[in-house]
N, C-alpha and C. Protein backbone atom coordinates (compact mmCIF):
# COMPACT_ATOMS: atom_id res chain seq x y z
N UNK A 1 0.84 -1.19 0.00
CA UNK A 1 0.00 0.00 0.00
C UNK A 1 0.88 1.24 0.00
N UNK A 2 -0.02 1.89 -0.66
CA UNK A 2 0.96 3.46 -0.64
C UNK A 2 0.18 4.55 -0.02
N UNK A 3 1.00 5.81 0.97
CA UNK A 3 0.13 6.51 1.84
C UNK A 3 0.42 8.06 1.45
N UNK A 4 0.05 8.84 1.44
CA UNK A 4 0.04 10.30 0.83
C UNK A 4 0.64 11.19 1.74
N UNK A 5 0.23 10.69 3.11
CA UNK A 5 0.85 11.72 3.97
C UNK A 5 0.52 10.70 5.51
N UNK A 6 0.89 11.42 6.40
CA UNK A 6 0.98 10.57 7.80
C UNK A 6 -0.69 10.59 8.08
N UNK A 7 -1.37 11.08 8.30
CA UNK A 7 -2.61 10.98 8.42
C UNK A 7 -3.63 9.75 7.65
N UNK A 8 -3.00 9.43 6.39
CA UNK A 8 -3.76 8.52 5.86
C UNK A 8 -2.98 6.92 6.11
N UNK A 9 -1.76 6.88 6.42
CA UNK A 9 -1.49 6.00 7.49
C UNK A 9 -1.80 5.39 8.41
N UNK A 10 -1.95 6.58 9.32
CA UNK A 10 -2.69 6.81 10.84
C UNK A 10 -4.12 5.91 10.67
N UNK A 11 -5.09 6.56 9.66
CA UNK A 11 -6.48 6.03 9.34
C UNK A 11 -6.51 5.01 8.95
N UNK A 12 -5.41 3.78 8.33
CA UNK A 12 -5.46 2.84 7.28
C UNK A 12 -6.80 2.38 6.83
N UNK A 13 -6.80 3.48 6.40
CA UNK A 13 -7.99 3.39 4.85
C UNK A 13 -9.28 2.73 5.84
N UNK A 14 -9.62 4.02 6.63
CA UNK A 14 -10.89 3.89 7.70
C UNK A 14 -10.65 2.58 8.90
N UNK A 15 -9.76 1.99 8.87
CA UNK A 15 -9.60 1.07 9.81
C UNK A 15 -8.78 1.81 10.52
N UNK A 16 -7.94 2.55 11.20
CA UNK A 16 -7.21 3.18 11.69
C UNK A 16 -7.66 2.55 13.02
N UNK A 17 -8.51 3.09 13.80
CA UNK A 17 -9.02 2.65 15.05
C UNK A 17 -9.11 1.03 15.58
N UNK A 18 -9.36 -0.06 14.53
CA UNK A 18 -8.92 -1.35 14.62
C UNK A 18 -7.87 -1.38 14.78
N UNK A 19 -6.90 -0.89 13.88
CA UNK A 19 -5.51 -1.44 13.93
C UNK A 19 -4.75 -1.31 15.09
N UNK A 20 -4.86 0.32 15.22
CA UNK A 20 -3.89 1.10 16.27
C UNK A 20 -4.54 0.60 17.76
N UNK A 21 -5.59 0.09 17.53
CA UNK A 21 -6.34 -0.13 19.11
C UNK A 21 -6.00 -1.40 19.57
N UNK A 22 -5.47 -2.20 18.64
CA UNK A 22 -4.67 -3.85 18.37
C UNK A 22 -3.42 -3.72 18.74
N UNK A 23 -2.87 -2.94 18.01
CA UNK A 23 -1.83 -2.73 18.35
C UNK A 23 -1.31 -2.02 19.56
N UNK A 24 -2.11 -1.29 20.40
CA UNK A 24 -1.85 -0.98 21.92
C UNK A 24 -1.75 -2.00 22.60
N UNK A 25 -3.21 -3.07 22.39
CA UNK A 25 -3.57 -3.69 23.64
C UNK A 25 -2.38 -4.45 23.71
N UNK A 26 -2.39 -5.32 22.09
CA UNK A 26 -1.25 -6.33 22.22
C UNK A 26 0.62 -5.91 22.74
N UNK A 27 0.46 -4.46 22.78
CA UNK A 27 2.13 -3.87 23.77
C UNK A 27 1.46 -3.88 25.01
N UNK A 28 0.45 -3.77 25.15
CA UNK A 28 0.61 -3.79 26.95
C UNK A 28 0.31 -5.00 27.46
N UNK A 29 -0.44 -6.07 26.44
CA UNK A 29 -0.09 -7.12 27.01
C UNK A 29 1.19 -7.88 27.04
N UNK A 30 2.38 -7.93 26.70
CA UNK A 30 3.47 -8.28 26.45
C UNK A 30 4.42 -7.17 27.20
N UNK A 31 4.27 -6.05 27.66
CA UNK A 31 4.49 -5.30 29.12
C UNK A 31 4.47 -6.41 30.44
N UNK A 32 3.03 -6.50 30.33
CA UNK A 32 2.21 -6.87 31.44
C UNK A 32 2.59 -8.82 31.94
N UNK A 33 2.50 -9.15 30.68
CA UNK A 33 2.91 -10.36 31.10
C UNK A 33 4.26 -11.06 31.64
N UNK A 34 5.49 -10.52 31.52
CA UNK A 34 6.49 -10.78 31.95
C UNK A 34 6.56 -10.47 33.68
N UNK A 35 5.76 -9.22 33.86
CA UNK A 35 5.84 -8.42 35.38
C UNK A 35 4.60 -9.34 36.05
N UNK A 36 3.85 -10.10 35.58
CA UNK A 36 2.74 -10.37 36.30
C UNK A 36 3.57 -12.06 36.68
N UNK A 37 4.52 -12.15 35.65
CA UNK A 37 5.31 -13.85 35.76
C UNK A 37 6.09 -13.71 36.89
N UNK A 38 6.73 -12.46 36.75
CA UNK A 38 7.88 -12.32 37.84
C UNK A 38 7.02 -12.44 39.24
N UNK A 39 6.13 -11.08 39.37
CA UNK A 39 5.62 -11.22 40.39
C UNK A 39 4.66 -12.59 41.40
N UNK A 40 3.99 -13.46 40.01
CA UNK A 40 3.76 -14.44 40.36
C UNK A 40 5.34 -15.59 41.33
N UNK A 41 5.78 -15.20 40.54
CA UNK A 41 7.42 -16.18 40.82
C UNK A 41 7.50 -15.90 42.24
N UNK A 42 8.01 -14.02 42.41
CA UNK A 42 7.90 -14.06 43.60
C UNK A 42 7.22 -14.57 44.88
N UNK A 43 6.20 -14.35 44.64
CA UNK A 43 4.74 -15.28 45.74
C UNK A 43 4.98 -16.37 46.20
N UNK A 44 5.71 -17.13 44.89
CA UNK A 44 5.66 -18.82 45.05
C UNK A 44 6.69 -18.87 45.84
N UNK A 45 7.91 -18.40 45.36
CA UNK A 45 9.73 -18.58 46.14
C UNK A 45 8.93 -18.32 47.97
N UNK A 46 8.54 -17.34 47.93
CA UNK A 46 8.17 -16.88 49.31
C UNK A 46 7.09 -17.59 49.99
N UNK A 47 6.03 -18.38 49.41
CA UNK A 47 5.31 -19.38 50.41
C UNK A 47 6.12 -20.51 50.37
N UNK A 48 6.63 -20.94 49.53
CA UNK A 48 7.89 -22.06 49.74
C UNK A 48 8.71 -21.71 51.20
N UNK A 49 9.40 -20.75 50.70
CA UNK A 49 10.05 -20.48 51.69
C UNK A 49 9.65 -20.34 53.35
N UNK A 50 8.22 -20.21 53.59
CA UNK A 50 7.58 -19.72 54.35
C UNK A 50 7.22 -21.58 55.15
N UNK A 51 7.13 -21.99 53.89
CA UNK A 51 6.76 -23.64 53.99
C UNK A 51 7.22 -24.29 54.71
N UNK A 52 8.67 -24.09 53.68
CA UNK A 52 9.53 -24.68 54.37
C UNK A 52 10.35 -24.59 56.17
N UNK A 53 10.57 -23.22 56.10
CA UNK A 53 10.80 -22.84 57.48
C UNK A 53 9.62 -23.27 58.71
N UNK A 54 8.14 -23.33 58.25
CA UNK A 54 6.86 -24.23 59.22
C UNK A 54 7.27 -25.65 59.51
N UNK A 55 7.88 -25.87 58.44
CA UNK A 55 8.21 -27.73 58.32
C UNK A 55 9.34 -28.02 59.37
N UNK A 56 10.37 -26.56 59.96
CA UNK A 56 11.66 -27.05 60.63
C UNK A 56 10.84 -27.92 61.89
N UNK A 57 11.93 -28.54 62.21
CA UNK A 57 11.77 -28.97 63.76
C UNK A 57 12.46 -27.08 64.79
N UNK A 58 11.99 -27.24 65.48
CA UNK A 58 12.55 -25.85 66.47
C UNK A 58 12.90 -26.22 67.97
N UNK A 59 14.04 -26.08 68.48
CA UNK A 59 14.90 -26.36 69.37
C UNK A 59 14.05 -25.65 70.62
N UNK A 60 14.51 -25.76 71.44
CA UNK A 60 13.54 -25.24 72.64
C UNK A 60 14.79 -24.04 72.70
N UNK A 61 15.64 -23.38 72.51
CA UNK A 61 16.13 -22.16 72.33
C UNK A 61 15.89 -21.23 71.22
N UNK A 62 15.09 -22.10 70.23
CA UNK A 62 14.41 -21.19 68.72
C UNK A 62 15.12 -21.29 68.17
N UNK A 63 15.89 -21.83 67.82
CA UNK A 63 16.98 -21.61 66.83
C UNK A 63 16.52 -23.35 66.47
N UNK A 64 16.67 -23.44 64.62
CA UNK A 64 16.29 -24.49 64.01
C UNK A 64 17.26 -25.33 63.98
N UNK A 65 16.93 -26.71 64.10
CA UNK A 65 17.84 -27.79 63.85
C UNK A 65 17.70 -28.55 62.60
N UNK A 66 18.79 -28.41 62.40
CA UNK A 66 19.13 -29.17 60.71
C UNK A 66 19.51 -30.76 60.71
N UNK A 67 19.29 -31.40 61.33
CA UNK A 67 19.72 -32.46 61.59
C UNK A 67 19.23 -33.18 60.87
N UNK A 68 20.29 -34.00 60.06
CA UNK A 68 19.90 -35.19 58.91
C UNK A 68 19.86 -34.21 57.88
N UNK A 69 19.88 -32.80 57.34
CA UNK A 69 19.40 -32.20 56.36
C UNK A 69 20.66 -31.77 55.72
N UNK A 70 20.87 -32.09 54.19
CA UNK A 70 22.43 -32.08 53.06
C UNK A 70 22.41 -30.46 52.72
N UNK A 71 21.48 -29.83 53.05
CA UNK A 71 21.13 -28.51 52.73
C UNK A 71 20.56 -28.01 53.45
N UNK A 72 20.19 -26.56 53.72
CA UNK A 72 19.32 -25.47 54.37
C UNK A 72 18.42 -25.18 53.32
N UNK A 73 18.64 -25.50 51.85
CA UNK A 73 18.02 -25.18 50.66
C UNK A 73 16.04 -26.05 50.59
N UNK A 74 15.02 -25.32 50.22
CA UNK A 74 13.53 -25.73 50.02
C UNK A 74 13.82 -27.45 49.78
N UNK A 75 14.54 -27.55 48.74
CA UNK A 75 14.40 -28.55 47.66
C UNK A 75 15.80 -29.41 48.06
N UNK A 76 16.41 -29.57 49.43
CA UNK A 76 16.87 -30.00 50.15
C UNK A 76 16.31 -32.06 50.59
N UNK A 77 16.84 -32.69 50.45
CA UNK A 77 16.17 -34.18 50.80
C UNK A 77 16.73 -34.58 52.07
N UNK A 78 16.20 -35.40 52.70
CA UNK A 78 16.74 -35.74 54.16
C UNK A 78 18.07 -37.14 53.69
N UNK A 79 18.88 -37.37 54.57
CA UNK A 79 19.91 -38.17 54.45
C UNK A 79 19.63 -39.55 55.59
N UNK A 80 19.37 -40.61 54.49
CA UNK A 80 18.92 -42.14 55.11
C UNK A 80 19.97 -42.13 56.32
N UNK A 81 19.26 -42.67 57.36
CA UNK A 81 19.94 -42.89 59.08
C UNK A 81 20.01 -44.45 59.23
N UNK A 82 20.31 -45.14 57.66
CA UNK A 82 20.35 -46.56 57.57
C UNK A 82 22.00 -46.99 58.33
């Protein structure tokens, strides 16, 4: 297509308002979706984390005991006492 000046661009040939209104939503959805992933991410790391620390055993001085545990890490497995 060929355009005469910026205005008849803008309008593409009376569709103007389809296009350009397509073309917003679909940038703010692709904004929106990366920040809504992250923030989801965040939530999860942090009830994990939240999880996990409910799951310790707790020492009668408060301070957690790791015992049997190869890690301090969520995704940490316990070590057979075979």
């Amino acid at each position: 297509m060929h355009w005469n000046s910026l205005s008849e661009f803008l309008a593409m040939g009376n569709h103007g308002l389809y296009v350009w209104g397509s073309v917003v939503v679909m940038a703010l959805l692709m904004v929106a979706e990366p920040m809504l992933v992250l923030q989801g991410r965040k939530r999860l790391v942090a009830r994990l984390k939240r999880q996990y620390r409910a799951e310790q055993p707790v020492t009668r001085s408060g301070s957690q005991r790791t015992t049997g545990m190869t890690s301090t890490s969520p995704t940490a497995t316990c070590r057979s006492s075979d």
